[in-house]
Protein backbone atom coordinates (compact mmCIF):
# COMPACT_ATOMS: atom_id res chain seq x y z
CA UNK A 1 10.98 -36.90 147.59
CA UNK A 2 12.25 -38.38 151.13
CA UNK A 3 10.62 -40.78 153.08
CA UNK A 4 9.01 -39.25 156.51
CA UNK A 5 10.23 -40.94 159.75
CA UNK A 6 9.06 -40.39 163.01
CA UNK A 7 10.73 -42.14 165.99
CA UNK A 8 8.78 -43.12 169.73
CA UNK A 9 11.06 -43.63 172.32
CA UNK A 10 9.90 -45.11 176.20
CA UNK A 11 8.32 -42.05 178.37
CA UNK A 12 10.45 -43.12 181.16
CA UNK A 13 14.06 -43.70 179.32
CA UNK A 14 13.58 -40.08 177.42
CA UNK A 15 14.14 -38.87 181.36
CA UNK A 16 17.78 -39.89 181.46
CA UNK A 17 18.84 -40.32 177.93
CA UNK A 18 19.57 -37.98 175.30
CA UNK A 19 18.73 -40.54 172.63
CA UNK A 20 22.01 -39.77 171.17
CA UNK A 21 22.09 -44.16 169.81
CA UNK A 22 18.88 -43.42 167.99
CA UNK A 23 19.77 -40.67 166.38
CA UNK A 24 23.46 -41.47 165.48
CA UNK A 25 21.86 -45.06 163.85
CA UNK A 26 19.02 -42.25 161.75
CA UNK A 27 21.56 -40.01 160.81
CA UNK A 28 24.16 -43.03 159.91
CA UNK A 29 21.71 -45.14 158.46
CA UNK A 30 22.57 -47.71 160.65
CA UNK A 31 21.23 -50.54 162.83
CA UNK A 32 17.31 -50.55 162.37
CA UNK A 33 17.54 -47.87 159.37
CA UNK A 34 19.70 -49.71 157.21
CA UNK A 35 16.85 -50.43 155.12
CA UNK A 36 16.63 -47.13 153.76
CA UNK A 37 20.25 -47.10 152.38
CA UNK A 38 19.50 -46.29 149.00
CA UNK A 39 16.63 -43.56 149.69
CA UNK A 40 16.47 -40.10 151.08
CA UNK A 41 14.69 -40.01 154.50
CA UNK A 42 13.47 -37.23 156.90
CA UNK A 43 13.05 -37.02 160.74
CA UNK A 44 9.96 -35.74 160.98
CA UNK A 45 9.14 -36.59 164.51
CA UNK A 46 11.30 -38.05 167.85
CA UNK A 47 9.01 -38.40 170.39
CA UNK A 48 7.96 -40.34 173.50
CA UNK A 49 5.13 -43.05 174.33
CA UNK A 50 3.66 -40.95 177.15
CA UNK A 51 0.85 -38.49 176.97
CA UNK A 52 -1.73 -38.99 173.84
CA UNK A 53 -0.25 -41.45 171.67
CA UNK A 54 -3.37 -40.90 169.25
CA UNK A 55 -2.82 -37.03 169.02
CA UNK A 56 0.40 -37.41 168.38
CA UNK A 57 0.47 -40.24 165.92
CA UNK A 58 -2.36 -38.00 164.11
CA UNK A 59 0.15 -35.26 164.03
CA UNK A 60 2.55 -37.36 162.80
CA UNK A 61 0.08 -38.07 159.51
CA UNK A 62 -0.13 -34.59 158.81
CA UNK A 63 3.33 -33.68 158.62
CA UNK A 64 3.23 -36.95 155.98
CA UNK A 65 5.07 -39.71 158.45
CA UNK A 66 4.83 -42.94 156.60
CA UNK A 67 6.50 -44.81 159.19
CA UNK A 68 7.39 -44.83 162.60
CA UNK A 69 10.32 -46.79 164.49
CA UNK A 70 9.67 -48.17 168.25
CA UNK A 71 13.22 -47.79 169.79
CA UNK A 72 15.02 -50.37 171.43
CA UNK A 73 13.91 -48.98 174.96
CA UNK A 74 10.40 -48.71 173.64
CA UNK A 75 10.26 -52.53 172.80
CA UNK A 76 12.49 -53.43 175.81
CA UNK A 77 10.43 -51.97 178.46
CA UNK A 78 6.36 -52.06 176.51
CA UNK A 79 6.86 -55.96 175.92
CA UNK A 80 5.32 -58.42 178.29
CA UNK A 81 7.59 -59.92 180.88
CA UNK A 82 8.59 -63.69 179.51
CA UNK A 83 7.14 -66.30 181.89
């Protein structure tokens, strides 16, 4: 049985990139995914952080997600700004 993987990506990035890096490094198992080298995984989900996060992470459980990866530009642009 694969492991279910869903994938949130920044609102605002998703308008300009095709998120081609994120899924090259799924599909690869590569950069963040290399943990899952030895099992079978499915994309269940590539989404982003805009709208209604809670209906869509609810979704998510449904179709079975176990785990969902913030993407670089999700991380880079939701953190705080260092002071």
């Amino acid at each position: 049985m694969s492991k279910k993987i869903a994938v949130l990506v920044n609102e605002d990035t998703m308008q300009r990139c095709s998120c081609g890096g994120c899924l090259k490094a799924f599909m690869n198992k590569a950069d963040s995914f290399e943990r899952y080298a030895d099992e079978d995984i499915e994309l269940v989900g590539f989404t982003h952080s805009g709208g209604d996060l809670a209906k869509k992470i609810e979704s998510f459980k449904k179709k079975g997600v176990t785990t969902v990866h913030l993407s670089t530009c999700c991380l880079l642009y939701n953190s705080p700004s260092p002071r």
